[in-house]
C-alpha atoms as a PDB file:
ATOM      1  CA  UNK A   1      25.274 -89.708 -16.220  1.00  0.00           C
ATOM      2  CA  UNK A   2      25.796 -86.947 -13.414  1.00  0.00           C
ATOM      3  CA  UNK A   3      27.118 -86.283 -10.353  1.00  0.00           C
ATOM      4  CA  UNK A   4      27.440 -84.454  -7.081  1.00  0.00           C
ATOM      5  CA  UNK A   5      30.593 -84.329  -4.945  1.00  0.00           C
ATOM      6  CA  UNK A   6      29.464 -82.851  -1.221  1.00  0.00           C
ATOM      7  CA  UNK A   7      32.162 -80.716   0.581  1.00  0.00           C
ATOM      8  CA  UNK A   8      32.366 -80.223   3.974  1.00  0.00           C
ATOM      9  CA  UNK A   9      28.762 -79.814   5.224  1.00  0.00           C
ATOM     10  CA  UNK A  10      27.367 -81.085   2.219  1.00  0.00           C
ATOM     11  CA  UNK A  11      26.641 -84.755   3.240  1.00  0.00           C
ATOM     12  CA  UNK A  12      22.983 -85.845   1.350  1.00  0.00           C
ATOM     13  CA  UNK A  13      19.950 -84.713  -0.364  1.00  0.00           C
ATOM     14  CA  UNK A  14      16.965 -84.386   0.558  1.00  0.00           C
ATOM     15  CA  UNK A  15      15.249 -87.030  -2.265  1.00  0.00           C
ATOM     16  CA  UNK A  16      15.470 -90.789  -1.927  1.00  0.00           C
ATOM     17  CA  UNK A  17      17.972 -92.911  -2.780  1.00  0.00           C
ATOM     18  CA  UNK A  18      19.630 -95.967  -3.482  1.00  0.00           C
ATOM     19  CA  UNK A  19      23.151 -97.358  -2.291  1.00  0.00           C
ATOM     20  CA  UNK A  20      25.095 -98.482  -5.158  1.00  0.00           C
ATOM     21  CA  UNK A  21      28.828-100.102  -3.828  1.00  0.00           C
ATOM     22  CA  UNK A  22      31.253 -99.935  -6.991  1.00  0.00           C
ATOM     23  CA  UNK A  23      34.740-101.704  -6.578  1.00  0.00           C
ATOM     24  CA  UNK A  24      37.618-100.069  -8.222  1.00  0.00           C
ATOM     25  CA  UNK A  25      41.131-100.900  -8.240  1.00  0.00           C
ATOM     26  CA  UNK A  26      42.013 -98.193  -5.587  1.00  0.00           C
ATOM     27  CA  UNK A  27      39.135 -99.701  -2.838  1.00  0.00           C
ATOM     28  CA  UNK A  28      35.325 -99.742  -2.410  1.00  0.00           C
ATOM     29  CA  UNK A  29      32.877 -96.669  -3.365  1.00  0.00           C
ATOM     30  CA  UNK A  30      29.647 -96.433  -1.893  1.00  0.00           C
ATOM     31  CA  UNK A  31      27.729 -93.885  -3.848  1.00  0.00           C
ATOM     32  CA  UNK A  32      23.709 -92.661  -3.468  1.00  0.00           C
ATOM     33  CA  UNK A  33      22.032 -92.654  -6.616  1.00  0.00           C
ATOM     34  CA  UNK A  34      18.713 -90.851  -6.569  1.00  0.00           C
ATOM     35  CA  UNK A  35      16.092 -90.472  -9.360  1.00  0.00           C
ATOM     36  CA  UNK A  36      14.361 -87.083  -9.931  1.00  0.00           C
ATOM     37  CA  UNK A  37      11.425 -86.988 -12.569  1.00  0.00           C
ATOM     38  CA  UNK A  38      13.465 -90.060 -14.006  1.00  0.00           C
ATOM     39  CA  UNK A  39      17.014 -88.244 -14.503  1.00  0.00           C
ATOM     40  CA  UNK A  40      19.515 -90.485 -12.360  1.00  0.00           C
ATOM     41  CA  UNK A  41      22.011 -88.203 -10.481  1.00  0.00           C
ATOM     42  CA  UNK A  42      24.974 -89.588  -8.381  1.00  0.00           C
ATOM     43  CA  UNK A  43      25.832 -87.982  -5.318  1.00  0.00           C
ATOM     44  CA  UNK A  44      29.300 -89.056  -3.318  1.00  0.00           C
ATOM     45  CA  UNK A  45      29.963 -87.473   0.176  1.00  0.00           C
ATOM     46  CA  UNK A  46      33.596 -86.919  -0.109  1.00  0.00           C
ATOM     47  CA  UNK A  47      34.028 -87.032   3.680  1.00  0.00           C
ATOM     48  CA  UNK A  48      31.476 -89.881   3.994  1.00  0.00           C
ATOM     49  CA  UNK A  49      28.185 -89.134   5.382  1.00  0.00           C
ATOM     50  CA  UNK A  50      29.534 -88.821   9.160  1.00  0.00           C
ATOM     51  CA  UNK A  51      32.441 -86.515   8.258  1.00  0.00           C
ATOM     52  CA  UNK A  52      34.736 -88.697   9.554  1.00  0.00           C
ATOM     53  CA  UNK A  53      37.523 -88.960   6.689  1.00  0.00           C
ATOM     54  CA  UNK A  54      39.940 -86.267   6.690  1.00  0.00           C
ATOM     55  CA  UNK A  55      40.985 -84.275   3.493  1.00  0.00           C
ATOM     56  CA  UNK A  56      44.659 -85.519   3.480  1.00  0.00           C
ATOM     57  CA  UNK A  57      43.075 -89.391   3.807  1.00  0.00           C
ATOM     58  CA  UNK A  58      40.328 -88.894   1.351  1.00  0.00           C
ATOM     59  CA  UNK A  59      40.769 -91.940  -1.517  1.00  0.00           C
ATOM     60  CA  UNK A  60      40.455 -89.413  -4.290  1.00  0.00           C
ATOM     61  CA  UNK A  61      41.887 -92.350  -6.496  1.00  0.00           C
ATOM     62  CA  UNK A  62      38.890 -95.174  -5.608  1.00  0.00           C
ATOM     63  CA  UNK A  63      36.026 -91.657  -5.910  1.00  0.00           C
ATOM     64  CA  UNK A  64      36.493 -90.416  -8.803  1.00  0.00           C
ATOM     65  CA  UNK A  65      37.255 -93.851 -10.617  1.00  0.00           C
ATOM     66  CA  UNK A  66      34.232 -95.096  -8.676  1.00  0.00           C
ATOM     67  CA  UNK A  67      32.390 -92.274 -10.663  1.00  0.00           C
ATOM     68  CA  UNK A  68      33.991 -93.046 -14.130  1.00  0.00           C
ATOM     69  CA  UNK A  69      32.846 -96.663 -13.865  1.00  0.00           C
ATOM     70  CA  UNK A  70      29.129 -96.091 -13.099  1.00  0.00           C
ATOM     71  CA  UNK A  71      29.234 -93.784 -15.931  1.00  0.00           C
ATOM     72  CA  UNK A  72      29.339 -90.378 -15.297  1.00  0.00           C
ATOM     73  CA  UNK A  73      30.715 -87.742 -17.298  1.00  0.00           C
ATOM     74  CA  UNK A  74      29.919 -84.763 -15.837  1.00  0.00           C
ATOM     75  CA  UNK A  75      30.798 -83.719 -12.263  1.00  0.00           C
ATOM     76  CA  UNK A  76      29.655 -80.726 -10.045  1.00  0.00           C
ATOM     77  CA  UNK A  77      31.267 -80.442  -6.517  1.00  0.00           C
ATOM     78  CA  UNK A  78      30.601 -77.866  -3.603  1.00  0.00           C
ATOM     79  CA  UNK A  79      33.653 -77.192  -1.314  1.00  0.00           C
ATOM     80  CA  UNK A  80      33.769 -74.655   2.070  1.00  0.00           C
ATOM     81  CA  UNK A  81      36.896 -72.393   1.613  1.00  0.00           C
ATOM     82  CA  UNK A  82      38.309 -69.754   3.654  1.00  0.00           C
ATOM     83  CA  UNK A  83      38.521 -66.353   1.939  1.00  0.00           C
ATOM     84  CA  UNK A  84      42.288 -64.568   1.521  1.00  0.00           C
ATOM     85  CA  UNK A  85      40.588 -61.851  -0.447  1.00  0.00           C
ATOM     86  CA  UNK A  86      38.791 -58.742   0.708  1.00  0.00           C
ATOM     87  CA  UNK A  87      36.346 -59.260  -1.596  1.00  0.00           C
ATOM     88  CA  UNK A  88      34.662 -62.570  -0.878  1.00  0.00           C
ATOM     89  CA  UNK A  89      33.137 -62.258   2.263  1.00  0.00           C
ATOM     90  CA  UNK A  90      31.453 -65.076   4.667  1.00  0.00           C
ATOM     91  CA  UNK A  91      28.925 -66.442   3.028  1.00  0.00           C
ATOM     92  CA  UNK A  92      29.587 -65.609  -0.929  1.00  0.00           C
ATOM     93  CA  UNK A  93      29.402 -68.279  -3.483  1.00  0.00           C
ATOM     94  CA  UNK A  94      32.387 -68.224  -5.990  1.00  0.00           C
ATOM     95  CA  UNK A  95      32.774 -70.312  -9.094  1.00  0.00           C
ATOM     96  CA  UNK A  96      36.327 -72.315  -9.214  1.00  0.00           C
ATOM     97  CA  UNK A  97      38.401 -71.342 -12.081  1.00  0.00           C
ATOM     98  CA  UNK A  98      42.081 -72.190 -11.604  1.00  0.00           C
ATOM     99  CA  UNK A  99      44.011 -73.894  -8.685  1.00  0.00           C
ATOM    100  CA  UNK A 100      47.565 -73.622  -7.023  1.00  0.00           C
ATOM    101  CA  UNK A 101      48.501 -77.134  -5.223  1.00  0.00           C
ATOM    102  CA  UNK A 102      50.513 -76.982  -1.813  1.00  0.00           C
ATOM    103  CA  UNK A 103      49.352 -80.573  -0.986  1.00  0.00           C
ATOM    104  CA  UNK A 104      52.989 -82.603   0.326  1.00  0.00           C
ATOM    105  CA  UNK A 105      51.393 -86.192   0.581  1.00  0.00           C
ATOM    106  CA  UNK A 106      48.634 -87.965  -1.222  1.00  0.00           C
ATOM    107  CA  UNK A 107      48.208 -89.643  -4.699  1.00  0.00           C
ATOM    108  CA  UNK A 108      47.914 -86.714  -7.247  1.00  0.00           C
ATOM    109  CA  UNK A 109      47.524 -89.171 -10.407  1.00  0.00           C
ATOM    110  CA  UNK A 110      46.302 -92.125 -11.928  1.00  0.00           C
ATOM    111  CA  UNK A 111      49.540 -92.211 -14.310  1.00  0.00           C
ATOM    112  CA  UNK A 112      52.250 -94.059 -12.572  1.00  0.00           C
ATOM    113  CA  UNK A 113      53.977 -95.243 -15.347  1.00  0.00           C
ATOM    114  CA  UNK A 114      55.255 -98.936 -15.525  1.00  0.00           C
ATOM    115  CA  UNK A 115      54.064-101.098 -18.139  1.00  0.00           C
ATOM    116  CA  UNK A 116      51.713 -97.978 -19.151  1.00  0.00           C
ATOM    117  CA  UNK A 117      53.280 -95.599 -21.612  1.00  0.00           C
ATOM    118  CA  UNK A 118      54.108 -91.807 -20.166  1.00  0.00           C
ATOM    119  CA  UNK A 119      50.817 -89.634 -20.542  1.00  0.00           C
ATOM    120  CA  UNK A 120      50.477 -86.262 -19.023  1.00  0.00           C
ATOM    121  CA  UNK A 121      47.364 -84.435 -18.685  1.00  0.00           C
ATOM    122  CA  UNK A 122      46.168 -80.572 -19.763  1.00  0.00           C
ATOM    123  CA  UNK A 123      45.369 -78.190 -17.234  1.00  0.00           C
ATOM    124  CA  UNK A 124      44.804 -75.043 -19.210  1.00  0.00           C
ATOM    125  CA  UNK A 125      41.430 -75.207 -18.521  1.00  0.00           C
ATOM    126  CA  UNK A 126      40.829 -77.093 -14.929  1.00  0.00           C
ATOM    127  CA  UNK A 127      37.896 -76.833 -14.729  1.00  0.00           C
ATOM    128  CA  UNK A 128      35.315 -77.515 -17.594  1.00  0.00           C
ATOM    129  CA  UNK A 129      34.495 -74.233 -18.907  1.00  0.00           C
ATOM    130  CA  UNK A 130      31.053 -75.404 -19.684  1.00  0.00           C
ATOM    131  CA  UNK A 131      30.408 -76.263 -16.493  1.00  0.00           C
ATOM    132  CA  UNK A 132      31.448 -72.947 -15.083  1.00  0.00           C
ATOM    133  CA  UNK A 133      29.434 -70.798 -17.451  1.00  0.00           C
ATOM    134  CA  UNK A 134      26.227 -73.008 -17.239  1.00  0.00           C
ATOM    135  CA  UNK A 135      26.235 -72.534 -13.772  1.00  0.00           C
ATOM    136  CA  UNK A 136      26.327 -68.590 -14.204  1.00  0.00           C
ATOM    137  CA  UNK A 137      23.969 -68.831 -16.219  1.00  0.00           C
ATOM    138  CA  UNK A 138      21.225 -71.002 -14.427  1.00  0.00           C
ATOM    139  CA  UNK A 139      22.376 -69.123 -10.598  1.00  0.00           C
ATOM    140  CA  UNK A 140      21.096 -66.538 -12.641  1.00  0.00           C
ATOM    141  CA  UNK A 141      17.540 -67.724 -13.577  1.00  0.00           C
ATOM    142  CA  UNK A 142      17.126 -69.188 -10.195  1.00  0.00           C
ATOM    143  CA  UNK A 143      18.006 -66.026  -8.123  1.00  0.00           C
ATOM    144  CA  UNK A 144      21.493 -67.606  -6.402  1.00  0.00           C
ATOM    145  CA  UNK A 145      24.476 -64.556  -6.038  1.00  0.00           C
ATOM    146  CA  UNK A 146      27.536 -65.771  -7.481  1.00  0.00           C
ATOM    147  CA  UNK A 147      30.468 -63.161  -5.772  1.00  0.00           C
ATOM    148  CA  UNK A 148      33.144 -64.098  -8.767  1.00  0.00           C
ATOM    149  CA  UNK A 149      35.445 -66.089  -9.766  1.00  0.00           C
ATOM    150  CA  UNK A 150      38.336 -67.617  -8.001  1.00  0.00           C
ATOM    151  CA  UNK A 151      41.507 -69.337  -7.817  1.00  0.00           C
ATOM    152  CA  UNK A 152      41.689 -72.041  -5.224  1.00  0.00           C
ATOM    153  CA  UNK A 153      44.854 -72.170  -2.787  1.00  0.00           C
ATOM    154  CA  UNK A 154      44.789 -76.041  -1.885  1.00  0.00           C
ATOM    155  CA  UNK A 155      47.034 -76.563   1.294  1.00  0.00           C
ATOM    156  CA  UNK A 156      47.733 -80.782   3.173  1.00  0.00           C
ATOM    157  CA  UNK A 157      45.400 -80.350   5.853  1.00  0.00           C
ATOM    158  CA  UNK A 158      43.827 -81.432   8.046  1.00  0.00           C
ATOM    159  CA  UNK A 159      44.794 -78.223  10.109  1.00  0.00           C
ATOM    160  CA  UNK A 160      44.042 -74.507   9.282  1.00  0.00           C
ATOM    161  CA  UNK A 161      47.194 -71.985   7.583  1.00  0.00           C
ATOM    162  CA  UNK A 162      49.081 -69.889   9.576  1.00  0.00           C
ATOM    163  CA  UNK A 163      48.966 -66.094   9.300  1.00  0.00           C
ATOM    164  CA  UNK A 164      51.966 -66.236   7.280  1.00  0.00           C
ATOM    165  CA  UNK A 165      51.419 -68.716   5.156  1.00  0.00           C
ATOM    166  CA  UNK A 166      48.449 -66.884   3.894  1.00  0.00           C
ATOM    167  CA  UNK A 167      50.215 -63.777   3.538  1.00  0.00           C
ATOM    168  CA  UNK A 168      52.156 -66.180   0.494  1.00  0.00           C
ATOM    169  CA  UNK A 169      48.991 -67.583  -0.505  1.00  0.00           C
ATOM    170  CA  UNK A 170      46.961 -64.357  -1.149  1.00  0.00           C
ATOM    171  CA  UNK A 171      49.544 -63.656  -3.699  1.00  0.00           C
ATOM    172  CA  UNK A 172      48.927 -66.615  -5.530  1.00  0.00           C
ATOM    173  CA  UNK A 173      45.461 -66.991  -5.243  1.00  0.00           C
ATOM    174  CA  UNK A 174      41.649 -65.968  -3.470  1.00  0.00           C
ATOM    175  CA  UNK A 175      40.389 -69.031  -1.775  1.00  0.00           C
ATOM    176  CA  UNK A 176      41.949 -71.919   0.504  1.00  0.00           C
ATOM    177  CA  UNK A 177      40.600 -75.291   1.068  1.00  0.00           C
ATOM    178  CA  UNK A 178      42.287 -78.557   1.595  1.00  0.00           C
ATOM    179  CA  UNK A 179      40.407 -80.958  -1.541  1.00  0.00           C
ATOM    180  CA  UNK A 180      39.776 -79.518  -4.710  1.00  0.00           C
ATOM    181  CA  UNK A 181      43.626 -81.365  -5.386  1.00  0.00           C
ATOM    182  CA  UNK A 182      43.580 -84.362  -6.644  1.00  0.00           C
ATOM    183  CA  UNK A 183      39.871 -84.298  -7.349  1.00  0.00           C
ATOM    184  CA  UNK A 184      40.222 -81.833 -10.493  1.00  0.00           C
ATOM    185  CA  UNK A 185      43.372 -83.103 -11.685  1.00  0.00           C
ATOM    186  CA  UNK A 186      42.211 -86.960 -11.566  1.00  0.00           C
ATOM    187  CA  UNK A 187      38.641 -86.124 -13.526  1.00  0.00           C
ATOM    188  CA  UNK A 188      40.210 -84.409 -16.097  1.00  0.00           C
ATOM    189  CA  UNK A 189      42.670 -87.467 -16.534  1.00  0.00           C
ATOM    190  CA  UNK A 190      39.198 -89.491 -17.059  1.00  0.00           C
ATOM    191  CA  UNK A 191      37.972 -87.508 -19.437  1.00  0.00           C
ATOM    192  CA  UNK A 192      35.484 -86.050 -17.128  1.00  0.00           C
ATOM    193  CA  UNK A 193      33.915 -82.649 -17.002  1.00  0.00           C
ATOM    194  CA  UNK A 194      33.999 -81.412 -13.592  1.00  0.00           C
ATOM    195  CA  UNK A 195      33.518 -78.191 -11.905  1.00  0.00           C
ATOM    196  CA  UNK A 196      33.897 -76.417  -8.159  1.00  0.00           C
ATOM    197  CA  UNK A 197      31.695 -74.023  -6.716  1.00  0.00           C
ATOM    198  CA  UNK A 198      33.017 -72.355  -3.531  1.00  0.00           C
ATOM    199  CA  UNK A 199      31.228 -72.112  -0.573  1.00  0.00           C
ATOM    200  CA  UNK A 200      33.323 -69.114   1.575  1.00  0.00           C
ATOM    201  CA  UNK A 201      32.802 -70.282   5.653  1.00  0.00           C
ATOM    202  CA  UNK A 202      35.460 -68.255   6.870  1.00  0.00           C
ATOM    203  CA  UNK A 203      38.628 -65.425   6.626  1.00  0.00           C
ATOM    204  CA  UNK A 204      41.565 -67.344   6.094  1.00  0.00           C
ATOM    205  CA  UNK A 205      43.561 -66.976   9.393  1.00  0.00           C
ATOM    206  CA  UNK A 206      44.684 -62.569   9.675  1.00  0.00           C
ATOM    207  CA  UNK A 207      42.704 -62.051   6.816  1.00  0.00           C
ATOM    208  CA  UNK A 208      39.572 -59.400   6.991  1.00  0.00           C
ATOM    209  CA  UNK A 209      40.110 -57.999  10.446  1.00  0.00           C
ATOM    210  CA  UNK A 210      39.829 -61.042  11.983  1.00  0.00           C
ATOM    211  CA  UNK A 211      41.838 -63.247  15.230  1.00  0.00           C
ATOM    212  CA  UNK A 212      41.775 -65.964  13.078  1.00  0.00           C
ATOM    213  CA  UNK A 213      39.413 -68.306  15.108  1.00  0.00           C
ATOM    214  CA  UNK A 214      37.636 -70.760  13.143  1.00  0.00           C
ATOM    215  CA  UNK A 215      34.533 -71.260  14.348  1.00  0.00           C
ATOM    216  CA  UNK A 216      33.217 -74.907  13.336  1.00  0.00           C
ATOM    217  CA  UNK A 217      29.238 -73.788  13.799  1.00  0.00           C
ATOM    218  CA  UNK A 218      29.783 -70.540  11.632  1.00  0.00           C
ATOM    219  CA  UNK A 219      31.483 -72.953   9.078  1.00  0.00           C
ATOM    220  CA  UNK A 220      28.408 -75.006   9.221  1.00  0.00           C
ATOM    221  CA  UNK A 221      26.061 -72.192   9.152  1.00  0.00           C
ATOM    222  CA  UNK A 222      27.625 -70.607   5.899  1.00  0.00           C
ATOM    223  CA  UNK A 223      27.132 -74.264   4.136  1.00  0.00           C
ATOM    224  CA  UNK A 224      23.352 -74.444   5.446  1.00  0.00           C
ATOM    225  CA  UNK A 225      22.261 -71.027   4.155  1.00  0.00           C
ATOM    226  CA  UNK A 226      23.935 -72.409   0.483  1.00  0.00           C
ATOM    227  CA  UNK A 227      23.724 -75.603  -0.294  1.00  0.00           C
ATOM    228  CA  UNK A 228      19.893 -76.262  -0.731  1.00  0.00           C
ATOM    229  CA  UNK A 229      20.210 -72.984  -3.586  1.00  0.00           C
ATOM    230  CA  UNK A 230      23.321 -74.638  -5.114  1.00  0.00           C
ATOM    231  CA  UNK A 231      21.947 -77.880  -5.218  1.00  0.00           C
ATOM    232  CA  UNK A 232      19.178 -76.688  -7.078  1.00  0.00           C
ATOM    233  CA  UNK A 233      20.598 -74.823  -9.878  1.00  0.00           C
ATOM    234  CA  UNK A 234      22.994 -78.200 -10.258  1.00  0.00           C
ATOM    235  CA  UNK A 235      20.140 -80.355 -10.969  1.00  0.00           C
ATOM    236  CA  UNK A 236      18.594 -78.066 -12.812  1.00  0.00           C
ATOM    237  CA  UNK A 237      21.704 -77.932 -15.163  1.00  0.00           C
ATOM    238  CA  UNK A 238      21.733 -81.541 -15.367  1.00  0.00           C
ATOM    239  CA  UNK A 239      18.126 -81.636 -16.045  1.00  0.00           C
ATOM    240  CA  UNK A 240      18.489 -79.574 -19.170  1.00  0.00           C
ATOM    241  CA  UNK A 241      21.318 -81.784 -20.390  1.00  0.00           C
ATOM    242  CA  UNK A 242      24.611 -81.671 -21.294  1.00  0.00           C
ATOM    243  CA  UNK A 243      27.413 -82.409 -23.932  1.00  0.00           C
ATOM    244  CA  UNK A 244      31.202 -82.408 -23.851  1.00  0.00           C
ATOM    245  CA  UNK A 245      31.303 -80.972 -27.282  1.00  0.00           C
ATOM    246  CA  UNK A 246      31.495 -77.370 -25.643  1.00  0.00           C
ATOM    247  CA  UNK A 247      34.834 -78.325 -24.176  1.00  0.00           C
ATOM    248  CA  UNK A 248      38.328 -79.904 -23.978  1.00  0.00           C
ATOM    249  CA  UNK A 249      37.727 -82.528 -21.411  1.00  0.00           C
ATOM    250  CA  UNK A 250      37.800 -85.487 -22.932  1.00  0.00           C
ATOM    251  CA  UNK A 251      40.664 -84.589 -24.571  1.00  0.00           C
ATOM    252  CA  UNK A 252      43.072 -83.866 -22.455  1.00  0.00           C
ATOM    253  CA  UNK A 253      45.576 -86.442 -22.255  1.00  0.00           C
ATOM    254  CA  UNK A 254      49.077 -85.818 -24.139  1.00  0.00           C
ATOM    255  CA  UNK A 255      50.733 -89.677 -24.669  1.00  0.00           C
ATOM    256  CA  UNK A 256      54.624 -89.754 -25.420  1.00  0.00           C
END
């Protein structure tokens, strides 16, 4: 089975659906399940549908196991970043390849230890290669401009950097958001394939010539223009099928 994780903006589809509540160990899931020409695809907000949970409260934990319990193996998720790099403009789509994590306080694992021997988990390739290139490859077919890659700069949240902590960041990395961290790192610790596809809303703050304002409607605007396209080329992906024999995934876990 597949799935859909909706960043900021990103809150539904436009097909019907069904509720489906799944109970996990880390709290309650609710997630929409919709049917197109009789391919089940999952979709989770990960702010909920009203935007009301913050990225520093999100249960990353109860989501993604919420996900692995229903089934699903492969992920795609949207997220809106702010741009530290000249190059990816307002409004460019970029493909997630790689992540630096500045996050201070939330749950980064499923492996605590305890009666549960040590395991550590791979992150040479983040996120699934196949993923990544299928979606090249179908933006492609379907008309939707991909800018690049691009390595994702996840900060705490919930508010924006300062100038000067994106003068560090730039060095490190292209893109800043505030979720992709835990999400990545607890798929690939299920054995999931999952992938991030950038949705630039704004300059980071003193990046591109700009005050650093963030303007919530031009955020919102940027996601609108996008998401229907992106959307599109995930279900078409999904529609075609997929296999984790193209990748490392689902075996990623190193036990000591």
């Amino acid at each position: 089975m597949k799935a859909i994780i909706g960043g900021t903006g990103v809150y539904g589809t436009s097909y019907d659906s069904r509720v489906e509540r799944v109970k996990t160990k880390y709290g309650e899931v609710d997630l929409d399940v919709i049917n197109i020409d009789g391919e089940e695809i999952v979709f989770l907000a990960r702010h909920g549908k009203d935007h009301s949970v913050p990225p520093h409260l999100i249960n990353y934990r109860a989501n993604i196991m919420a996900l692995k319990e229903f089934g699903v193996k492969f992920i795609y998720a949207t997220a809106a970043v702010g741009s530290c790099n000249t190059d990816f403009a307002p409004g460019d789509i970029v493909v997630i390849k790689d992540f630096v994590d500045f996050t201070k306080a939330r749950p980064v694992t499923f492996f605590e230890g305890g009666e549960e021997p040590v395991r550590h988990v791979d992150m040479s390739d983040p996120y699934c290669k196949n993923l990544r290139e299928k979606f090249y490859q179908y933006s492609e077919e379907l008309g939707l401009n991909i800018k690049g890659d691009a390595v994702y700069i996840c900060t705490e949240g919930p508010r924006f950097e300062t100038a000067s902590e994106i003068r560090m960041y730039k060095n490190f990395g292209d893109v800043a958001g505030m979720t992709s961290v835990p999400e990545v790192v607890l798929a690939k610790e299920l054995g999931l394939c999952y992938a991030t596809v950038g949705i630039v809303t704004n300059w980071c703050t003193g990046i591109g010539g700009q005050a650093g304002k963030h303007d919530l409607q031009e955020i919102q605007d940027s996601v609108n223009e996008n998401r229907e396209k992106i959307t599109e080329v995930f279900i078409r992906i999904f529609k075609e099928g997929l296999d984790q024999e193209s990748c490392y995934c689902k075996n990623s876990i190193i036990q000591l």
